[in-house]
C-alpha atoms as a PDB file:
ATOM      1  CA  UNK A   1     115.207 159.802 145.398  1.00  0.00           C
ATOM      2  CA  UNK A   2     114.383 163.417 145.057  1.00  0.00           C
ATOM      3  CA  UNK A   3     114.831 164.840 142.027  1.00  0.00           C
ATOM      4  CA  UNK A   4     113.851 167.418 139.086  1.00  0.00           C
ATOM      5  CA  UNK A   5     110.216 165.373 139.213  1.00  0.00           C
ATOM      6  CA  UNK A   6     109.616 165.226 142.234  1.00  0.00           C
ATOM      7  CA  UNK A   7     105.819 165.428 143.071  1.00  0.00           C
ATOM      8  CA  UNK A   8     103.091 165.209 145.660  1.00  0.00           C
ATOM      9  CA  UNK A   9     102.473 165.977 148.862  1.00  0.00           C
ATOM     10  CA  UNK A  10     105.619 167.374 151.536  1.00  0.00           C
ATOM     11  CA  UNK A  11     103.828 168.304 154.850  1.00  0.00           C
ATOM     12  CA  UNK A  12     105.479 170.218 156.559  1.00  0.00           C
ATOM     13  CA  UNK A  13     106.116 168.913 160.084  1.00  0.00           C
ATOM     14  CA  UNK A  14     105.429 170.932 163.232  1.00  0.00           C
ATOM     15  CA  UNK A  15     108.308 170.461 165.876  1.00  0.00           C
ATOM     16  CA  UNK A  16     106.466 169.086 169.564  1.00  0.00           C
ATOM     17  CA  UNK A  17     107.223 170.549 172.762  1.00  0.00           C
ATOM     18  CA  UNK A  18     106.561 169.163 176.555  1.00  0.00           C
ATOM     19  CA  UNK A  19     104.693 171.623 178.387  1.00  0.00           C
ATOM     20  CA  UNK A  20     107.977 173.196 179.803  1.00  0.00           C
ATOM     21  CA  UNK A  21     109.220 173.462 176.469  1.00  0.00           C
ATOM     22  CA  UNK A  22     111.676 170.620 175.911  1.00  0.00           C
ATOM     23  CA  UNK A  23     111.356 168.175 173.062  1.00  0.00           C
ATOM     24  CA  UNK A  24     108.582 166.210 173.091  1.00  0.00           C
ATOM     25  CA  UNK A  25     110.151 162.787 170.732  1.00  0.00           C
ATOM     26  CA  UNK A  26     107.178 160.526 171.765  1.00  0.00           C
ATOM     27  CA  UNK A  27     104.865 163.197 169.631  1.00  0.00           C
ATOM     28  CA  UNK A  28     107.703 163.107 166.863  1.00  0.00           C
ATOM     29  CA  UNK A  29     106.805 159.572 166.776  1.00  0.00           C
ATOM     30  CA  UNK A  30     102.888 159.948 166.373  1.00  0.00           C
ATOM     31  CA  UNK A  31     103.248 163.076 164.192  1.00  0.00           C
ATOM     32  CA  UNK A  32     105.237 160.989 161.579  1.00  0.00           C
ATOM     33  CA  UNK A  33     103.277 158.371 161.642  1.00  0.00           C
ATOM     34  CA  UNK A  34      99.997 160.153 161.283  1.00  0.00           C
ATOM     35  CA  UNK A  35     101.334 162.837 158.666  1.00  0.00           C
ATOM     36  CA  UNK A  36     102.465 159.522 156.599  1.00  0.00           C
ATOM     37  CA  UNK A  37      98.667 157.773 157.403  1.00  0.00           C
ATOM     38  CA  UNK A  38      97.118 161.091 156.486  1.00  0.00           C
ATOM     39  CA  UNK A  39      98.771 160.611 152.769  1.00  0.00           C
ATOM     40  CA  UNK A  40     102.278 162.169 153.016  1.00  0.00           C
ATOM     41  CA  UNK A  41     104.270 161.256 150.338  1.00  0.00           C
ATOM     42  CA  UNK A  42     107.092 163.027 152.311  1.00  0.00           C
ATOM     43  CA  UNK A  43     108.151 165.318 154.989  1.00  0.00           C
ATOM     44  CA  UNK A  44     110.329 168.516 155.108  1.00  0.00           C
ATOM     45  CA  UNK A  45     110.738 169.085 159.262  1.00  0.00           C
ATOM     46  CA  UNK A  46     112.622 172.125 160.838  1.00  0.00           C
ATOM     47  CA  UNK A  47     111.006 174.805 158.722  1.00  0.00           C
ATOM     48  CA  UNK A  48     109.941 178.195 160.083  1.00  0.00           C
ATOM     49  CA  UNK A  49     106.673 176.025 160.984  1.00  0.00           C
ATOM     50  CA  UNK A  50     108.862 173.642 162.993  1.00  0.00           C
ATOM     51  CA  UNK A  51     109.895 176.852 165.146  1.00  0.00           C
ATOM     52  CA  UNK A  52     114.096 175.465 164.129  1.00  0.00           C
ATOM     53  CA  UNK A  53     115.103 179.202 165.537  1.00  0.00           C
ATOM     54  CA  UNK A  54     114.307 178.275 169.081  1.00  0.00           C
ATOM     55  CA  UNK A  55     116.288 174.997 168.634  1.00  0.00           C
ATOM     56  CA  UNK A  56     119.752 174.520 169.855  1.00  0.00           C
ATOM     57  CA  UNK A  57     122.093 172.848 167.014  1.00  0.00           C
ATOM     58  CA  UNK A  58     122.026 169.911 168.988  1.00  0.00           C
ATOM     59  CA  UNK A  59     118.629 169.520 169.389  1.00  0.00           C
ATOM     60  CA  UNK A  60     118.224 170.095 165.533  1.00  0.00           C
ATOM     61  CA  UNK A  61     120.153 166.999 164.941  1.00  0.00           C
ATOM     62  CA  UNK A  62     118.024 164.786 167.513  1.00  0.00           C
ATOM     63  CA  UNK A  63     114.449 166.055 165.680  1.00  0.00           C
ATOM     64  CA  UNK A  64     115.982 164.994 162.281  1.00  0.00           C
ATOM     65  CA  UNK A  65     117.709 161.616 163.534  1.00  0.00           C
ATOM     66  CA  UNK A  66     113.902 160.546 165.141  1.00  0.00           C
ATOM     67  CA  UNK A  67     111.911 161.715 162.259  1.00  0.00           C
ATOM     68  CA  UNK A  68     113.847 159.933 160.172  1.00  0.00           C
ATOM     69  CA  UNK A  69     114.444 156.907 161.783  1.00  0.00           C
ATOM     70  CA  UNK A  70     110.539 156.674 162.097  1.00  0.00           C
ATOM     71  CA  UNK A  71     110.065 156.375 158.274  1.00  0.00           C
ATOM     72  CA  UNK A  72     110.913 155.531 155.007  1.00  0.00           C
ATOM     73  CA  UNK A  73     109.017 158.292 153.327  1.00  0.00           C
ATOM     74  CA  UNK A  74     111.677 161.209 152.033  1.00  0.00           C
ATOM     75  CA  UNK A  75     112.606 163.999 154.639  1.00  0.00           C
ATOM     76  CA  UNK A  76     113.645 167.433 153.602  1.00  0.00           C
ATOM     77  CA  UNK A  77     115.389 169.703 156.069  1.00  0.00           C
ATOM     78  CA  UNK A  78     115.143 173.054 157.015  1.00  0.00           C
ATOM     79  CA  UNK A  79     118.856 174.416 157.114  1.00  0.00           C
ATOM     80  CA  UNK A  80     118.507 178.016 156.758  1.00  0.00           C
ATOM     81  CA  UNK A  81     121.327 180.001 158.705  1.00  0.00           C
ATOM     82  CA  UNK A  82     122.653 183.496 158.944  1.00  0.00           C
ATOM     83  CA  UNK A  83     125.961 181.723 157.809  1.00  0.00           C
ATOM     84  CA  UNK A  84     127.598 178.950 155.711  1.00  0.00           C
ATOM     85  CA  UNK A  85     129.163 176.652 158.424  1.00  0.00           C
ATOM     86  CA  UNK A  86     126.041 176.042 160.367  1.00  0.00           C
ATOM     87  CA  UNK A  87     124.744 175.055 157.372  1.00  0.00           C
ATOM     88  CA  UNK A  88     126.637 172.642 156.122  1.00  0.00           C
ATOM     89  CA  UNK A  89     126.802 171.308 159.708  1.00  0.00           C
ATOM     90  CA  UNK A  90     123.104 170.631 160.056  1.00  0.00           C
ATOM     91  CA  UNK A  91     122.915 170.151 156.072  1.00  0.00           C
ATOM     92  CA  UNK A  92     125.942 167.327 156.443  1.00  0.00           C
ATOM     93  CA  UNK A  93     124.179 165.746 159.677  1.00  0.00           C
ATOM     94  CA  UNK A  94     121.262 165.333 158.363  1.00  0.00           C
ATOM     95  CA  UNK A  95     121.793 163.281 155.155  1.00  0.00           C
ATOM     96  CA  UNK A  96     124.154 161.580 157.598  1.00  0.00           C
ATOM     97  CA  UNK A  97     120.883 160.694 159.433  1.00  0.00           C
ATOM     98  CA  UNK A  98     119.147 159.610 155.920  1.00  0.00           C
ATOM     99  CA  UNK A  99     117.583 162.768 154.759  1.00  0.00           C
ATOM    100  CA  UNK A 100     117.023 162.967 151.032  1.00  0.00           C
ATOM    101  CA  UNK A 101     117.743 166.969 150.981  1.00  0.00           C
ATOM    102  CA  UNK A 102     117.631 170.209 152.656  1.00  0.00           C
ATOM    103  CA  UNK A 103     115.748 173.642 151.905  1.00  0.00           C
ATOM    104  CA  UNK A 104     117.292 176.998 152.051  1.00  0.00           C
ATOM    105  CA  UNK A 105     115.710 180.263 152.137  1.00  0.00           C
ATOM    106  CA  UNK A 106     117.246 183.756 151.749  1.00  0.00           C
ATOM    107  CA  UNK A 107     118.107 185.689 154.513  1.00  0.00           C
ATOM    108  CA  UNK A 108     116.384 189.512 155.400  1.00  0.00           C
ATOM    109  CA  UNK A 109     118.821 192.047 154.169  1.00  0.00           C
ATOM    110  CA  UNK A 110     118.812 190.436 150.091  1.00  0.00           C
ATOM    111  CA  UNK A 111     118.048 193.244 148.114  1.00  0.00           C
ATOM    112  CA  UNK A 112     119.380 193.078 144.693  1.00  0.00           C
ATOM    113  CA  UNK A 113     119.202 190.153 142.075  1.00  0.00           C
ATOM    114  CA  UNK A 114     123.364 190.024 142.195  1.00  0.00           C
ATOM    115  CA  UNK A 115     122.968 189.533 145.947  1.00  0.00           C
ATOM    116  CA  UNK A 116     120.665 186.954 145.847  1.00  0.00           C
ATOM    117  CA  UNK A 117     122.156 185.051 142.721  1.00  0.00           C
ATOM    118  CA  UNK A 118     125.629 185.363 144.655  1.00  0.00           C
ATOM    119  CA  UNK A 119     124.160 183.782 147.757  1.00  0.00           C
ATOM    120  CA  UNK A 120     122.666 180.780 146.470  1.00  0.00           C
ATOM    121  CA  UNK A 121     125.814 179.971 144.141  1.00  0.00           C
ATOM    122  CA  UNK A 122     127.784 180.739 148.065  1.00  0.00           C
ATOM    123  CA  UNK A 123     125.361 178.082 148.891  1.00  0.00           C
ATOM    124  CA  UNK A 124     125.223 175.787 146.314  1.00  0.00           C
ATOM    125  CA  UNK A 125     129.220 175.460 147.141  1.00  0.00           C
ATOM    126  CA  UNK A 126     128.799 174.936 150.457  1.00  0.00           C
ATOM    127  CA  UNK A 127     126.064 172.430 150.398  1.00  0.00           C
ATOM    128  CA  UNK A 128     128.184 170.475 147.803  1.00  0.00           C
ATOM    129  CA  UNK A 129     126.267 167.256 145.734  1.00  0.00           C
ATOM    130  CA  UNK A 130     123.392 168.058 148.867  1.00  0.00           C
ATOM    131  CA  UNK A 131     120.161 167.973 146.828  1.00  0.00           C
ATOM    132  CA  UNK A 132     118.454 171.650 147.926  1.00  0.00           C
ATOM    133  CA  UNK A 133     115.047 173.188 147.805  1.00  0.00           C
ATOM    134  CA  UNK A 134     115.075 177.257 147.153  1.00  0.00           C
ATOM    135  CA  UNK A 135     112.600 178.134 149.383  1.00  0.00           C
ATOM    136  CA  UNK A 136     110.337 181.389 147.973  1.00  0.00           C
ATOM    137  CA  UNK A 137     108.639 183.111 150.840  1.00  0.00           C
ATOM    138  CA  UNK A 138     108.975 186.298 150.401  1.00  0.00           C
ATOM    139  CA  UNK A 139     106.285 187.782 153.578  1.00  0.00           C
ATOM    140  CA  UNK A 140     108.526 185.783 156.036  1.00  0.00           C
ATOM    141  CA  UNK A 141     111.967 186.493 154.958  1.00  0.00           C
ATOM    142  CA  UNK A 142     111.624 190.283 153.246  1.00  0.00           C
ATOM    143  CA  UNK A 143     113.427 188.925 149.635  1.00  0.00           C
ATOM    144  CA  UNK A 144     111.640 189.242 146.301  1.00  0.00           C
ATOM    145  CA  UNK A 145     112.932 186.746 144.279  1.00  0.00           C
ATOM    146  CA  UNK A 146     111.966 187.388 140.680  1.00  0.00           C
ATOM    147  CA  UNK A 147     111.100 184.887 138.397  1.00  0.00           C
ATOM    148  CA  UNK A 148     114.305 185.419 136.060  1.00  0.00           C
ATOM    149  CA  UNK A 149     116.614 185.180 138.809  1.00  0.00           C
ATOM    150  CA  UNK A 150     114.591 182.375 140.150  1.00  0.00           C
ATOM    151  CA  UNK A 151     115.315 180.892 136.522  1.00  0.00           C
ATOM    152  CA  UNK A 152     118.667 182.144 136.666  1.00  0.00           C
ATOM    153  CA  UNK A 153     119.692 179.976 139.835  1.00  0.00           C
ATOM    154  CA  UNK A 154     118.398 176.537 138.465  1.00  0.00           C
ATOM    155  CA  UNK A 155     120.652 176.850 135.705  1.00  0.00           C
ATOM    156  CA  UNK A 156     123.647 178.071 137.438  1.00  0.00           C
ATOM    157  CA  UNK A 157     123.035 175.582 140.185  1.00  0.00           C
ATOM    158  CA  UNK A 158     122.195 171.716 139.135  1.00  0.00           C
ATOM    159  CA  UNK A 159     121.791 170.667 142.670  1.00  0.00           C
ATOM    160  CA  UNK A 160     118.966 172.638 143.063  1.00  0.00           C
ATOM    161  CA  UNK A 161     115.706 170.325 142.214  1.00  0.00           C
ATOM    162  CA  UNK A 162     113.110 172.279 143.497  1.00  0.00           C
ATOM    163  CA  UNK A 163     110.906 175.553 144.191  1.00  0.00           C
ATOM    164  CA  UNK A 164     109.259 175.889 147.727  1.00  0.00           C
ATOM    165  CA  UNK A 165     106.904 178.498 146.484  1.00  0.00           C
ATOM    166  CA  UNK A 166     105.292 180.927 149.102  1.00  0.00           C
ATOM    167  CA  UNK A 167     105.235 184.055 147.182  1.00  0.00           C
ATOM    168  CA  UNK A 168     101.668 185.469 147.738  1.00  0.00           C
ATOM    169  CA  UNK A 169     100.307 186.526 145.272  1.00  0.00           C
ATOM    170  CA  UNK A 170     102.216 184.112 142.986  1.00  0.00           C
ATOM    171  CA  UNK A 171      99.907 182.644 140.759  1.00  0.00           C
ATOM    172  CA  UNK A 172     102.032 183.879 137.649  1.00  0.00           C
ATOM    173  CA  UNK A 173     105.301 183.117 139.023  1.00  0.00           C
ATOM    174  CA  UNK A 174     104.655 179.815 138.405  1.00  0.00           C
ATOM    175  CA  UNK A 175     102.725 179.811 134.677  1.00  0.00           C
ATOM    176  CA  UNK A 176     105.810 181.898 134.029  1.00  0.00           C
ATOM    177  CA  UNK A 177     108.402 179.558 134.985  1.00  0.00           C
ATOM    178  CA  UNK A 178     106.667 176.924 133.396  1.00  0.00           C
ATOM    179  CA  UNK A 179     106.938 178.928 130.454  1.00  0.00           C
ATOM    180  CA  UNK A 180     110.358 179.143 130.634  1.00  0.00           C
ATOM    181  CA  UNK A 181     110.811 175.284 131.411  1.00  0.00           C
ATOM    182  CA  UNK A 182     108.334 174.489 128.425  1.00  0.00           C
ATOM    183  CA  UNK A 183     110.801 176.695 126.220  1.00  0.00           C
ATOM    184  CA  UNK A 184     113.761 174.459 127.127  1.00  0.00           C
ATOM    185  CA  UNK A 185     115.313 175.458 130.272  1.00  0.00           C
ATOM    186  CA  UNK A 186     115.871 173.465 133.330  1.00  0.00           C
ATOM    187  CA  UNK A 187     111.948 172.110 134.933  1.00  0.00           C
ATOM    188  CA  UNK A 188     112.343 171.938 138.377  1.00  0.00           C
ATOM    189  CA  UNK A 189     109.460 170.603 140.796  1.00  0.00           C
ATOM    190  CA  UNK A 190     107.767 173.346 142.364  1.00  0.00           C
ATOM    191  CA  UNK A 191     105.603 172.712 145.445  1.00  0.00           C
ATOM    192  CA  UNK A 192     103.443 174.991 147.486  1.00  0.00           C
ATOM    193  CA  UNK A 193     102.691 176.172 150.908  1.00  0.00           C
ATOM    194  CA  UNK A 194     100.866 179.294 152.250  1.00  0.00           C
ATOM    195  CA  UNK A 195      98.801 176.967 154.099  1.00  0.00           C
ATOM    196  CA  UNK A 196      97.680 175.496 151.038  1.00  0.00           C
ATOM    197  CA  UNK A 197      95.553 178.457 150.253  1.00  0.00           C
ATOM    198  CA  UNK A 198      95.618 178.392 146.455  1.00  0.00           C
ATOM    199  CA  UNK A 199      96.128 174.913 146.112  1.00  0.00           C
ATOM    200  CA  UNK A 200      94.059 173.684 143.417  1.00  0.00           C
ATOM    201  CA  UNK A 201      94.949 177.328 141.612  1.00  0.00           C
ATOM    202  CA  UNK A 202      98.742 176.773 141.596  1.00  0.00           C
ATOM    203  CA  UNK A 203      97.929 172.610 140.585  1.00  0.00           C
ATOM    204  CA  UNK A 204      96.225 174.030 137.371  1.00  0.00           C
ATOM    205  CA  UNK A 205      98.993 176.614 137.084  1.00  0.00           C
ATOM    206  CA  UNK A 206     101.456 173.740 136.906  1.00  0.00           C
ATOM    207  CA  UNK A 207     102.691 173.284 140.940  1.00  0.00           C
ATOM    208  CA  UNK A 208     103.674 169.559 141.138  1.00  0.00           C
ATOM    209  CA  UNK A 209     102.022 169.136 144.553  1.00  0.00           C
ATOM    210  CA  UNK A 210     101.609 170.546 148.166  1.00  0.00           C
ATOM    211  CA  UNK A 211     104.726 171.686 150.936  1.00  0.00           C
ATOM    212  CA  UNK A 212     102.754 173.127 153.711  1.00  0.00           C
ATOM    213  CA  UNK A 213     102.048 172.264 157.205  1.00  0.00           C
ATOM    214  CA  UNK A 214      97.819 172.893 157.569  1.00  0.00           C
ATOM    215  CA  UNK A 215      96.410 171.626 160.649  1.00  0.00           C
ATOM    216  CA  UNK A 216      94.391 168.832 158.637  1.00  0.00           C
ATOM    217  CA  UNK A 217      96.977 167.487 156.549  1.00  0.00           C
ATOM    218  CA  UNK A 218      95.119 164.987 154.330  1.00  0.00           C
ATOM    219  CA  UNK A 219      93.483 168.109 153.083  1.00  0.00           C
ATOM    220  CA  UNK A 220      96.268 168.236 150.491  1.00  0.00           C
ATOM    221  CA  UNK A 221      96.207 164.792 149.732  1.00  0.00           C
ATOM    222  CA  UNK A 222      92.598 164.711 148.865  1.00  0.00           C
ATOM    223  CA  UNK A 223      92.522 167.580 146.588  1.00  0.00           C
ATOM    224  CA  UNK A 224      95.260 166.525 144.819  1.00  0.00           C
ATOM    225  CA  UNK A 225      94.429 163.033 144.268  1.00  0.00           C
ATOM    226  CA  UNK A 226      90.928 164.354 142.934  1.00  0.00           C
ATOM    227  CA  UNK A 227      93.425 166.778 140.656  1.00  0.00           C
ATOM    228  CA  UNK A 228      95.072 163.719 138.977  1.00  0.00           C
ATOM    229  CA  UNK A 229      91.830 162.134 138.668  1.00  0.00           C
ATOM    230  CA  UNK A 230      90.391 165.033 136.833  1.00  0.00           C
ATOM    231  CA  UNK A 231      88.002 165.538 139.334  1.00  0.00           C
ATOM    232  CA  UNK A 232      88.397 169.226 138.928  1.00  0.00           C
ATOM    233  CA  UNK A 233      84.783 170.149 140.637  1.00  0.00           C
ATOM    234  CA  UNK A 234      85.191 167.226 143.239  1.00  0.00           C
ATOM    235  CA  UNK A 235      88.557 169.365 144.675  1.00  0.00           C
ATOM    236  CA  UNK A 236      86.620 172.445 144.677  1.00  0.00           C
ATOM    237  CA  UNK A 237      84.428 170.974 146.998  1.00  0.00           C
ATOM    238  CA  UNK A 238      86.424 168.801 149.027  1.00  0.00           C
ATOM    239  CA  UNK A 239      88.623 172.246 149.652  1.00  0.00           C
ATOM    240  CA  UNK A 240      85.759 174.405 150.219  1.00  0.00           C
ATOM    241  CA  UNK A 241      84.966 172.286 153.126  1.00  0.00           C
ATOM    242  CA  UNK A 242      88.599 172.790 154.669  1.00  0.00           C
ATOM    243  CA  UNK A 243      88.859 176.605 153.829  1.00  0.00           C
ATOM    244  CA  UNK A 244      87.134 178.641 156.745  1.00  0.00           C
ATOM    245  CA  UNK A 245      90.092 176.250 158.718  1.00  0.00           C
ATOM    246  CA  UNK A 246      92.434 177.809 156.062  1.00  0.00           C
ATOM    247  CA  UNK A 247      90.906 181.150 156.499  1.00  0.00           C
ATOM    248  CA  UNK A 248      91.355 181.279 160.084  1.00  0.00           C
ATOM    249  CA  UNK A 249      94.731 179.745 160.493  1.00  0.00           C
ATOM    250  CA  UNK A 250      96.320 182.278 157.733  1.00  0.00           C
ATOM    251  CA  UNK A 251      96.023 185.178 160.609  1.00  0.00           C
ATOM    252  CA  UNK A 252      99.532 186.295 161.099  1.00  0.00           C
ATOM    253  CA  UNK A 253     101.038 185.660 164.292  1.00  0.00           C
ATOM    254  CA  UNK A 254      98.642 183.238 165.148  1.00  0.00           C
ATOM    255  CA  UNK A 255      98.925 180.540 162.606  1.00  0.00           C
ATOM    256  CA  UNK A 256     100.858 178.082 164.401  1.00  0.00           C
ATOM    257  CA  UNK A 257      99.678 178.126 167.328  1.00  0.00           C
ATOM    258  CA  UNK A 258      96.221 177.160 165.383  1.00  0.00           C
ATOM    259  CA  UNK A 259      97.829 174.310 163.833  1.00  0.00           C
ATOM    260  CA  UNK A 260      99.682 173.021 167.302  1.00  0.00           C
ATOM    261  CA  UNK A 261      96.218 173.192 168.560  1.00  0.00           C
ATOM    262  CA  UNK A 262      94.061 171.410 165.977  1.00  0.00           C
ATOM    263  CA  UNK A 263      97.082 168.556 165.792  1.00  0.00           C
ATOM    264  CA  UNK A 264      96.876 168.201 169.575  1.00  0.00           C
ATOM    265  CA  UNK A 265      93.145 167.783 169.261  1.00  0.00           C
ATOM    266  CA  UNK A 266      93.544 165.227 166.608  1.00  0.00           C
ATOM    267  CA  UNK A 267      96.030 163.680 168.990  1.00  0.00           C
ATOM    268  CA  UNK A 268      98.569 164.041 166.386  1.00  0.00           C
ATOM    269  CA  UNK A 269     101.090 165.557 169.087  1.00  0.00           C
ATOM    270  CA  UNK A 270     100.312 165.202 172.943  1.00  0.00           C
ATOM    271  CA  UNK A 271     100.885 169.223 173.092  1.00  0.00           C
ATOM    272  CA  UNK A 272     100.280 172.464 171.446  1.00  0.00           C
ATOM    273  CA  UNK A 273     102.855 173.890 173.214  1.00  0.00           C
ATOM    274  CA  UNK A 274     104.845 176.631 171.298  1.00  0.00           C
ATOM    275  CA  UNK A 275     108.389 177.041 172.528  1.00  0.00           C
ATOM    276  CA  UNK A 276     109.232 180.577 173.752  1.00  0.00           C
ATOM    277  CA  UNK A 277     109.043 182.958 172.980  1.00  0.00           C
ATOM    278  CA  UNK A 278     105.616 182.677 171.098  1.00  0.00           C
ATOM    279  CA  UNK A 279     102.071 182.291 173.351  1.00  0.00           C
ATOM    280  CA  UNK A 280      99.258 179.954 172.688  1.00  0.00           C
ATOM    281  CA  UNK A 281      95.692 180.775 172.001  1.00  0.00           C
ATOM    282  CA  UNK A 282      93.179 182.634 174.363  1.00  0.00           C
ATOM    283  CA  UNK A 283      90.124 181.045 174.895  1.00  0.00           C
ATOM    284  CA  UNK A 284      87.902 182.441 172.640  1.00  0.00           C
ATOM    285  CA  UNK A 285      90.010 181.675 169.835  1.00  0.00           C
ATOM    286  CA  UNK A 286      90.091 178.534 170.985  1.00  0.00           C
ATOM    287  CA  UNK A 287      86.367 177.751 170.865  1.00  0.00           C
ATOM    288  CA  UNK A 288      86.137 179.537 167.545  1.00  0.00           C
ATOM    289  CA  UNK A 289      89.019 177.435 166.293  1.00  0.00           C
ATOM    290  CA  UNK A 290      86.190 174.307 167.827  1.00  0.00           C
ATOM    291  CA  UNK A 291      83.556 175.756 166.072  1.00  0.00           C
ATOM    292  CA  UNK A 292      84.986 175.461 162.311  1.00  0.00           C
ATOM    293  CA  UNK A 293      86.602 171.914 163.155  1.00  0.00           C
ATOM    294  CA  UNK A 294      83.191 170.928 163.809  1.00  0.00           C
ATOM    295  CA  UNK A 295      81.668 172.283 160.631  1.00  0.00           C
ATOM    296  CA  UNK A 296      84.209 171.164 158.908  1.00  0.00           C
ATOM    297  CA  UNK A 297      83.798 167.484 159.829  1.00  0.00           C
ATOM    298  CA  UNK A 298      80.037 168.123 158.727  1.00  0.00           C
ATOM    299  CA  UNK A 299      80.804 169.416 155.753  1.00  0.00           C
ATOM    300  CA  UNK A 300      83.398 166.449 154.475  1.00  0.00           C
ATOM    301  CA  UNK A 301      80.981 164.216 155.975  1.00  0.00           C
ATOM    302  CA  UNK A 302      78.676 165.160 153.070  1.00  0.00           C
ATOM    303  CA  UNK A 303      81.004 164.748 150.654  1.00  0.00           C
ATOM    304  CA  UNK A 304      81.555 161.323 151.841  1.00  0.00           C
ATOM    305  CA  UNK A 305      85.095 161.754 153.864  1.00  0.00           C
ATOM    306  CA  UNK A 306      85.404 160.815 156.902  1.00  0.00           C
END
């Protein structure tokens, strides 16, 4: 059950394509089962990662009916919509299908706190007992979401358990919601993405665990578990190995096409195709992508991963 405690590590699916860009539900099948091997403790699928803008509302419905039909591990949804109905269509479907939740980001065009406070209550209402992540990215969707009104929503809104955070920087954000949890509001799980690029900064900052979709997915799950170990120098290292691969993949515009190609090379998915519109990498970024993989698997070999 997801709740206010909710913890660990969400990775963020990726959705597969065929070459000639229809689904691709045989990689579904190896994607779940290798995010879950790789040390997912769940999965949140049809994010902007999982491209759900170039999916039909039909086809929505058949990536969350696979994924979780493959396993037993929570799934969060991506419902984000322009309007209410399609929202609670997918929303309703998909705990139909045995999701635990659904995440909801603002949409461009949010410009005051009373705007965005009035939207998530709209949503809230429409999403009824639906469990829902606020999802905090403000370099993808153009809202700033201040902390207060961040604060502001959890208590208006019980049904809301948990903080996607993606605000960059946002390193305070979260000491100062903590703050305002550890005075006695409302502590809701926050979990992280931006490729995981300040992990191990927004663990000590109080961030109950990973929501991201890097190409090398037990990357999360090996810094955190050193993390809870108290193996504080350990996760330095074991991230410093991953984070030229960060480095490169955080390029904008290019970033998931970097991560469909390192999971097809890890034969995680069969494809790196990205659905149009959105093109694939040239071929020097290719062999540069190469490169790091292959200095990265040196340098976790010396740490003792394999």
């Amino acid at each position: 059950m997801l709740d206010e405690t909710t913890s660990g590590v969400f990775t963020i699916a990726a959705t597969p394509f065929m070459p000639d860009g229809t689904l691709d539900f045989e990689s579904v099948d190896r994607m779940v089962d290798a995010y879950i091997e790789k040390g997912a403790d769940g999965l949140t699928i049809l994010g902007m990662m999982g491209e759900a803008g170039k999916l039909s509302a039909e086809e929505s419905v058949a990536v969350v009916r696979r994924a979780t039909s493959r396993c037993d591990v929570p799934v969060i949804v991506g419902v984000s919509a322009s309007g209410f109905a399609a929202m609670s269509a997918l929303s309703n479907a998909s705990m139909d299908a045995g999701a635990a939740g659904v995440m909801v980001a603002p949409p461009m065009g949010l410009k005051t706190d009373a705007e965005i406070l009035s939207y998530y209550h709209n949503a809230a209402d429409a999403l009824g007992d639906i469990p829902f992540v606020l999802q905090d990215f403000p370099l993808a969707t153009g809202v700033k979401i201040s902390t207060s009104v961040i604060a502001q929503i959890v208590e208006d809104c019980p049904t809301c358990f948990m903080l996607k955070h993606e605000d960059w920087p946002g390193l305070e954000k979260i000491t100062a919601l903590r703050k305002i949890s550890d005075a006695g509001a409302r502590r809701i799980s926050i979990l992280c993405g931006n490729g995981g690029m300040y992990l191990l900064e927004e663990l000590l900052r109080g961030a109950d665990g990973a929501m991201t979709g890097f190409g090398y997915p037990e990357m999360m799950r090996q810094v955190l578990d050193a993390f809870r170990a108290h193996e504080i120098e350990r996760a330095r290292d074991i991230f410093d190995a991953y984070m030229p691969m960060i480095r490169y993949e955080a390029q904008p515009g290019m970033g998931l096409a970097i991560r469909k190609h390192s999971l097809a090379q890890q034969g995680i998915i069969l494809h790196p195709t990205l659905r149009k519109p959105g093109a694939g990498l040239s071929a020097e970024a290719i062999a540069e992508v190469d490169v790091l993989a292959t200095r990265q698997k040196r340098r976790l070999a010396e740490l003792g991963i394999q």
